[in-house]
C-alpha atoms as a PDB file:
ATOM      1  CA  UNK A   1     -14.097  -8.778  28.331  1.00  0.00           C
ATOM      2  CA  UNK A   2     -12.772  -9.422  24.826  1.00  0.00           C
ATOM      3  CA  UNK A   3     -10.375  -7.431  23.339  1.00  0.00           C
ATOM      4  CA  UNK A   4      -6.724  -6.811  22.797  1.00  0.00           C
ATOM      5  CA  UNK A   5      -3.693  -6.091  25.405  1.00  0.00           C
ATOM      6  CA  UNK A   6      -1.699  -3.424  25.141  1.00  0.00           C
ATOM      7  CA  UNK A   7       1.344  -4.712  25.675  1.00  0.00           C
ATOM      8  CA  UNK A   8       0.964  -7.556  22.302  1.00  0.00           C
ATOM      9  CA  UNK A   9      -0.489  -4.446  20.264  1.00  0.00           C
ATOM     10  CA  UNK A  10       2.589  -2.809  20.882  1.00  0.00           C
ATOM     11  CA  UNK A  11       4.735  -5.080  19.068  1.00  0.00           C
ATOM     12  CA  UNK A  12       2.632  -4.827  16.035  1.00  0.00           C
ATOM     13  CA  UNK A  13       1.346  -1.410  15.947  1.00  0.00           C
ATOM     14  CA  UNK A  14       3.084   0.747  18.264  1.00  0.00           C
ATOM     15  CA  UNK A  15       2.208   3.493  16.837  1.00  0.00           C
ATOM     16  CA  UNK A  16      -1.592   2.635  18.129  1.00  0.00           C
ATOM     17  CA  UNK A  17      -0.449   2.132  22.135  1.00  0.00           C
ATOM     18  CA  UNK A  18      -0.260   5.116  24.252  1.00  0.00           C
ATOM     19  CA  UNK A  19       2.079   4.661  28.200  1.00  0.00           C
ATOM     20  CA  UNK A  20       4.519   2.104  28.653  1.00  0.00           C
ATOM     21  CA  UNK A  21       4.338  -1.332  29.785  1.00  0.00           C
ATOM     22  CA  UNK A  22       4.034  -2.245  33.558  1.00  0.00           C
ATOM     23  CA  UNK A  23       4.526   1.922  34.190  1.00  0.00           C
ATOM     24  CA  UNK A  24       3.957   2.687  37.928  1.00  0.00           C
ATOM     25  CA  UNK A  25       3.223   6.329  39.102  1.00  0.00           C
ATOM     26  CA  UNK A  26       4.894   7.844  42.148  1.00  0.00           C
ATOM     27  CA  UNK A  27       2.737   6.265  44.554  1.00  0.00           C
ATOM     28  CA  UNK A  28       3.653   3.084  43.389  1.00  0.00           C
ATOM     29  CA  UNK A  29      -0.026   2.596  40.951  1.00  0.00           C
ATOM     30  CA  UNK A  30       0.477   0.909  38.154  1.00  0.00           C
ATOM     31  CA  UNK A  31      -0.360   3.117  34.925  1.00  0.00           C
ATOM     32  CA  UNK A  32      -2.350   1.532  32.468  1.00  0.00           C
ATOM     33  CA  UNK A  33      -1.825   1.532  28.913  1.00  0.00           C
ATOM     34  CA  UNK A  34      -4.024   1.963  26.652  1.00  0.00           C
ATOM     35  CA  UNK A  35      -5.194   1.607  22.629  1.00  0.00           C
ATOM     36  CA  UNK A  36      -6.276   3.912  19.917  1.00  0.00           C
ATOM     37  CA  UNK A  37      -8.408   0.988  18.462  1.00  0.00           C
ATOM     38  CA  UNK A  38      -8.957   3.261  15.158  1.00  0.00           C
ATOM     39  CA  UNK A  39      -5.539   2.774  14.224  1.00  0.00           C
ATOM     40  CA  UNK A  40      -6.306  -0.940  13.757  1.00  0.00           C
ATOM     41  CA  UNK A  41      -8.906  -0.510  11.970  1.00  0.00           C
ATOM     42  CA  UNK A  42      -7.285   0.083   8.393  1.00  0.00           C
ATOM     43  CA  UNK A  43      -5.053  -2.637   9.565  1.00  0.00           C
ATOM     44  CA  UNK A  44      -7.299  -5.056  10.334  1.00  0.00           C
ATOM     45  CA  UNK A  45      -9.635  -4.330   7.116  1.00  0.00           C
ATOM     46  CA  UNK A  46      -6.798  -5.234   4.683  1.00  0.00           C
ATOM     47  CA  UNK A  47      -6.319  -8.166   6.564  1.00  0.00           C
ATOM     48  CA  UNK A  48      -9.861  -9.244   5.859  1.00  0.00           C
ATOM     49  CA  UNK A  49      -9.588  -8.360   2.226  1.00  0.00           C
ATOM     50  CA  UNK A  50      -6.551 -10.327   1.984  1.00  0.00           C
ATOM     51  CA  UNK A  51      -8.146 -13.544   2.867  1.00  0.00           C
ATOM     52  CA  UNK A  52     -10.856 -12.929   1.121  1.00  0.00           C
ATOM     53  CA  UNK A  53      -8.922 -12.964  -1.978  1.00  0.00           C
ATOM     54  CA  UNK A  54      -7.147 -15.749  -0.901  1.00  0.00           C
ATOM     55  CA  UNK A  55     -10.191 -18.143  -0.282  1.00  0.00           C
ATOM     56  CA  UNK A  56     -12.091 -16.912  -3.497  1.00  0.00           C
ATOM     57  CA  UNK A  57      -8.700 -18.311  -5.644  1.00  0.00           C
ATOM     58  CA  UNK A  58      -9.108 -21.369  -3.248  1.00  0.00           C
ATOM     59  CA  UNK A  59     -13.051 -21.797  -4.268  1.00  0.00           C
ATOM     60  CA  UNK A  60     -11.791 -21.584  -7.685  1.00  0.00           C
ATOM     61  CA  UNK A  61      -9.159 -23.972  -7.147  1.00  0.00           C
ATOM     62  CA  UNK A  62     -11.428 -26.296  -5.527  1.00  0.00           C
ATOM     63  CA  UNK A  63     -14.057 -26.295  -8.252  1.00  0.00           C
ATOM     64  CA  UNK A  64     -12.073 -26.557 -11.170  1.00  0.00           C
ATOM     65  CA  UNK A  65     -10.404 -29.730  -9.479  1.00  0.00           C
ATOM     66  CA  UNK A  66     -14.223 -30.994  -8.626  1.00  0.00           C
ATOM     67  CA  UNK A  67     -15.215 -30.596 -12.390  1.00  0.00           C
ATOM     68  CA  UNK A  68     -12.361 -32.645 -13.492  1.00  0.00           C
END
């Protein structure tokens, strides 16, 4: 399955990881953590609009050097 860990999330955006890294319960289970993925949303969406900007100045780049 594709997606992100926990545990790397948490680094970045703790604020979008719930439980604590390799957390066992009393009986000695592991508890899982887990990840609000709609806090990475915003993040990830001005991410994208970032390099969007940046490769439209490189097109520009590019084609004003190709027309010289």
């Amino acid at each position: 399955v594709d997606g992100f860990l926990a545990h790397e999330v948490s680094s970045v955006v703790p604020e979008a990881v719930q439980g604590e890294k390799d957390a066992i319960d009393d009986n000695g289970d592991p508890k899982y953590q887990s990840i609000d993925h709609s806090r990475l949303v915003p993040l990830l969406t001005a991410a994208l609009q970032e390099a969007i900007v940046k490769i439209e100045t490189l097109e520009s780049e590019v084609a004003a050097l190709k027309s010289s």
